[in-house]
C-alpha atoms as a PDB file:
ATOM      1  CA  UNK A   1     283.198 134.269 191.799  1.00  0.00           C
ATOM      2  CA  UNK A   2     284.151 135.634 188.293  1.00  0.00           C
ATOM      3  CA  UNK A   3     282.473 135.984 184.846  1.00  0.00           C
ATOM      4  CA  UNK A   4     283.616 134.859 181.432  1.00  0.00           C
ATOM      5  CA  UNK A   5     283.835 136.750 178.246  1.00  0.00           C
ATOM      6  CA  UNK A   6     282.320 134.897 175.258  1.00  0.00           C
ATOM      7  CA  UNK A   7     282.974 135.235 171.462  1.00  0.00           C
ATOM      8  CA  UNK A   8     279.707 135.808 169.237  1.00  0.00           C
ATOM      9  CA  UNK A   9     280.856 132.239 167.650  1.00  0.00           C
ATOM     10  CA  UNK A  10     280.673 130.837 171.408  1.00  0.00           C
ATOM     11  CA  UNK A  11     276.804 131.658 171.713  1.00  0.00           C
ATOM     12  CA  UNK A  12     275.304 129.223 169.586  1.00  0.00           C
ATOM     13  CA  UNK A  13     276.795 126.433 171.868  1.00  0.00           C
ATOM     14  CA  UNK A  14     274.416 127.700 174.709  1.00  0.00           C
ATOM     15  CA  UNK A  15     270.972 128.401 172.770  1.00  0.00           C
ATOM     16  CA  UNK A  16     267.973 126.146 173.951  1.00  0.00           C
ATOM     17  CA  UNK A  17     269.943 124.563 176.462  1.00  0.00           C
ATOM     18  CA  UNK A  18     267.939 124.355 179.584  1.00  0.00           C
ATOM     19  CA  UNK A  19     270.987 125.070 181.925  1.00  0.00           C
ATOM     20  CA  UNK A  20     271.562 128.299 180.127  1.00  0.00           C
ATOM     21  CA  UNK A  21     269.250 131.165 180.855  1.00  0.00           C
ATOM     22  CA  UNK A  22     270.268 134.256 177.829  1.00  0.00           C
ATOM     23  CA  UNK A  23     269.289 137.699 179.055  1.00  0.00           C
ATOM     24  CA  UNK A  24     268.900 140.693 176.566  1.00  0.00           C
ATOM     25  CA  UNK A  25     269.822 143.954 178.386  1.00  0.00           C
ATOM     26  CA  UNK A  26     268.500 145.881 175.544  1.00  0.00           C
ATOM     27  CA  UNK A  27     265.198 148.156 175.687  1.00  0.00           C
ATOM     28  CA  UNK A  28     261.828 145.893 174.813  1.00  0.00           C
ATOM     29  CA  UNK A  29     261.289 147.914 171.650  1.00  0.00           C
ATOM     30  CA  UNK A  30     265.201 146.630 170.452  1.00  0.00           C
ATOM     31  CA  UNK A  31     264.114 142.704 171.609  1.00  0.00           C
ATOM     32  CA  UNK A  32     261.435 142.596 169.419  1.00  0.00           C
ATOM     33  CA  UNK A  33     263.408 144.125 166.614  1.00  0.00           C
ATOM     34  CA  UNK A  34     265.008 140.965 166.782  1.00  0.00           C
ATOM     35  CA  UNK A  35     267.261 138.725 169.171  1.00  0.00           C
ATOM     36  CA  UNK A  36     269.319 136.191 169.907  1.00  0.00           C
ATOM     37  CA  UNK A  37     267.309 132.514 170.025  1.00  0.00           C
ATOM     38  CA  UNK A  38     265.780 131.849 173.441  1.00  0.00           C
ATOM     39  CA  UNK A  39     267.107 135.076 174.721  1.00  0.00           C
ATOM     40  CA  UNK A  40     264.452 136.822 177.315  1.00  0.00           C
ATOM     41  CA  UNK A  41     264.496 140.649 177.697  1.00  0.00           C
ATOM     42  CA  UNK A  42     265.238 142.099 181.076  1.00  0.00           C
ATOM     43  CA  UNK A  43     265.866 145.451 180.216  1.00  0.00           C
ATOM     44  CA  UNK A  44     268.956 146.834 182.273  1.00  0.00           C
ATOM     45  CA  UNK A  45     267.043 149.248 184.177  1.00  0.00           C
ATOM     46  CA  UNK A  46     264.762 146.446 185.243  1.00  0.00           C
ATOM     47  CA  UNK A  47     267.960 143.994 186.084  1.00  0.00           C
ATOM     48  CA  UNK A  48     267.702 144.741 189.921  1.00  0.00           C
ATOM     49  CA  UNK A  49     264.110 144.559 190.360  1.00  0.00           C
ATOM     50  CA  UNK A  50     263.944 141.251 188.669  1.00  0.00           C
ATOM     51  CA  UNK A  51     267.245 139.525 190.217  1.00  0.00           C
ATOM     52  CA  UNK A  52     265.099 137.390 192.250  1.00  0.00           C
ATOM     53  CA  UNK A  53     263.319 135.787 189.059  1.00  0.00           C
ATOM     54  CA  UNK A  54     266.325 134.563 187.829  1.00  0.00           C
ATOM     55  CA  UNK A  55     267.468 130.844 189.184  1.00  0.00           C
ATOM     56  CA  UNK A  56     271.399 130.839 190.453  1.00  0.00           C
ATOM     57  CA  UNK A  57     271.734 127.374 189.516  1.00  0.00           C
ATOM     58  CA  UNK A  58     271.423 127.979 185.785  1.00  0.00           C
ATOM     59  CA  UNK A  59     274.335 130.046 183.552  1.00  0.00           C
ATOM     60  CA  UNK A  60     273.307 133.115 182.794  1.00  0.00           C
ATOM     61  CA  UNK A  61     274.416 134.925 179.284  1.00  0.00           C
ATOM     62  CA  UNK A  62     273.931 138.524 179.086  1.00  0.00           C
ATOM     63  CA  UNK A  63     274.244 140.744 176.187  1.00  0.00           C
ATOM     64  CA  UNK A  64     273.419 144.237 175.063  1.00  0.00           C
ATOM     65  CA  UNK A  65     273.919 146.139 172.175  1.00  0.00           C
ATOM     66  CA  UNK A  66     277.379 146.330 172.079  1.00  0.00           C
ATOM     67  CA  UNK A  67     278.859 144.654 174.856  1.00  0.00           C
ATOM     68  CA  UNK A  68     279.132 147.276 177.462  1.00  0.00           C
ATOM     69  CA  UNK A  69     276.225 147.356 179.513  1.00  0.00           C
ATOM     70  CA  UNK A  70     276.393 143.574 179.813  1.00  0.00           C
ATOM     71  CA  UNK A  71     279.711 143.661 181.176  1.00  0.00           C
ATOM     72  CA  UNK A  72     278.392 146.073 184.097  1.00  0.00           C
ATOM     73  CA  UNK A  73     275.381 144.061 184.653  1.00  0.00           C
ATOM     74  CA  UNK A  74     277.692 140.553 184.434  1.00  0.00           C
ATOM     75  CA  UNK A  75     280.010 142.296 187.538  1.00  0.00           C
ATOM     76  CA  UNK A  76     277.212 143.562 189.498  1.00  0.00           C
ATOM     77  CA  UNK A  77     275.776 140.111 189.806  1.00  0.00           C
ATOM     78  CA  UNK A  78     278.682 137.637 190.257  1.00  0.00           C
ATOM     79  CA  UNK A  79     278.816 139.822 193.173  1.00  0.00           C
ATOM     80  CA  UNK A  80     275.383 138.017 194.283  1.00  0.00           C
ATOM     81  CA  UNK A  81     276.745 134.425 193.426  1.00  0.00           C
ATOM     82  CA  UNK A  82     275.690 134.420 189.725  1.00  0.00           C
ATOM     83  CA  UNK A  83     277.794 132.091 187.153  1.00  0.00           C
ATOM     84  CA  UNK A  84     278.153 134.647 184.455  1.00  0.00           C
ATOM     85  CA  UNK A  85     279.113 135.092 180.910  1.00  0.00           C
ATOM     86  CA  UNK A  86     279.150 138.361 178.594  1.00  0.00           C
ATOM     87  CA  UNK A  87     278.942 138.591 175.139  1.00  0.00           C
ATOM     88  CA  UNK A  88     281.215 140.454 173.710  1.00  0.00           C
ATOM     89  CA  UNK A  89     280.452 143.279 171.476  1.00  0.00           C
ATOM     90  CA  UNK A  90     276.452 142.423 171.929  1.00  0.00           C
ATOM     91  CA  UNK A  91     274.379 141.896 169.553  1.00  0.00           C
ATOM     92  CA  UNK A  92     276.309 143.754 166.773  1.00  0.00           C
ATOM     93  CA  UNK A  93     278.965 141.026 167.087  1.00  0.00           C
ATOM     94  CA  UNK A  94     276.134 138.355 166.788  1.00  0.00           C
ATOM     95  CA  UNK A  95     274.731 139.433 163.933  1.00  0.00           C
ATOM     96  CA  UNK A  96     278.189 140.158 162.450  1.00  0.00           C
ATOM     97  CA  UNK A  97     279.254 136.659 162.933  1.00  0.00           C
ATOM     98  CA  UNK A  98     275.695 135.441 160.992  1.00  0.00           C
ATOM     99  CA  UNK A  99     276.106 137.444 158.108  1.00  0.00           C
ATOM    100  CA  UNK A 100     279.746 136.116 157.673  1.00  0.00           C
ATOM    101  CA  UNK A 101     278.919 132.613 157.958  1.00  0.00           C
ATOM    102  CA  UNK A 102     277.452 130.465 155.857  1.00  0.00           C
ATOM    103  CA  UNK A 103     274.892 129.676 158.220  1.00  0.00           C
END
């Protein structure tokens, strides 16, 4: 198995769908600072604990702050059969992307 990479622009195509499960790797306190839509925190430390709670027949999205710790915890669990994609550059490139659109 393999993970993609996905482009801040990319993530709006998967919020709310309910074949799309987005993960925030961030610490609780940075969630509820603010998030992506739909996105559920499972903070990185917590990611192995709570890999049974998350269903291998949906895609999961994970992000972070800036893109890095997602990309370890998107390689750790294709390993486990996991369709995966990253965001890159996390949140920061999110946000980015929404304060140069016209959204």
């Amino acid at each position: 198995m393999s993970f993609e990479t996905i482009r801040a622009n990319e993530v709006i195509y998967y919020i709310g769908r309910p074949d799309v499960l987005i993960i925030d790797l961030r610490e609780k306190e940075e969630y509820l600072k603010g998030h992506i839509p739909s996105a559920i925190n499972i903070p990185y430390e917590n990611l192995e604990n709570e890999i049974n709670r998350l269903n291998r027949n949906k895609l999961l999205i994970f992000y972070c702050d800036r893109g890095n710790i997602s990309l370890m915890a998107a390689r750790d669990l294709m390993k486990h059969g996991y369709n995966i994609k990253n965001l890159y550059g996390g949140i920061r490139a999110y946000r980015g992307k929404l304060e140069g659109s016209s959204l």
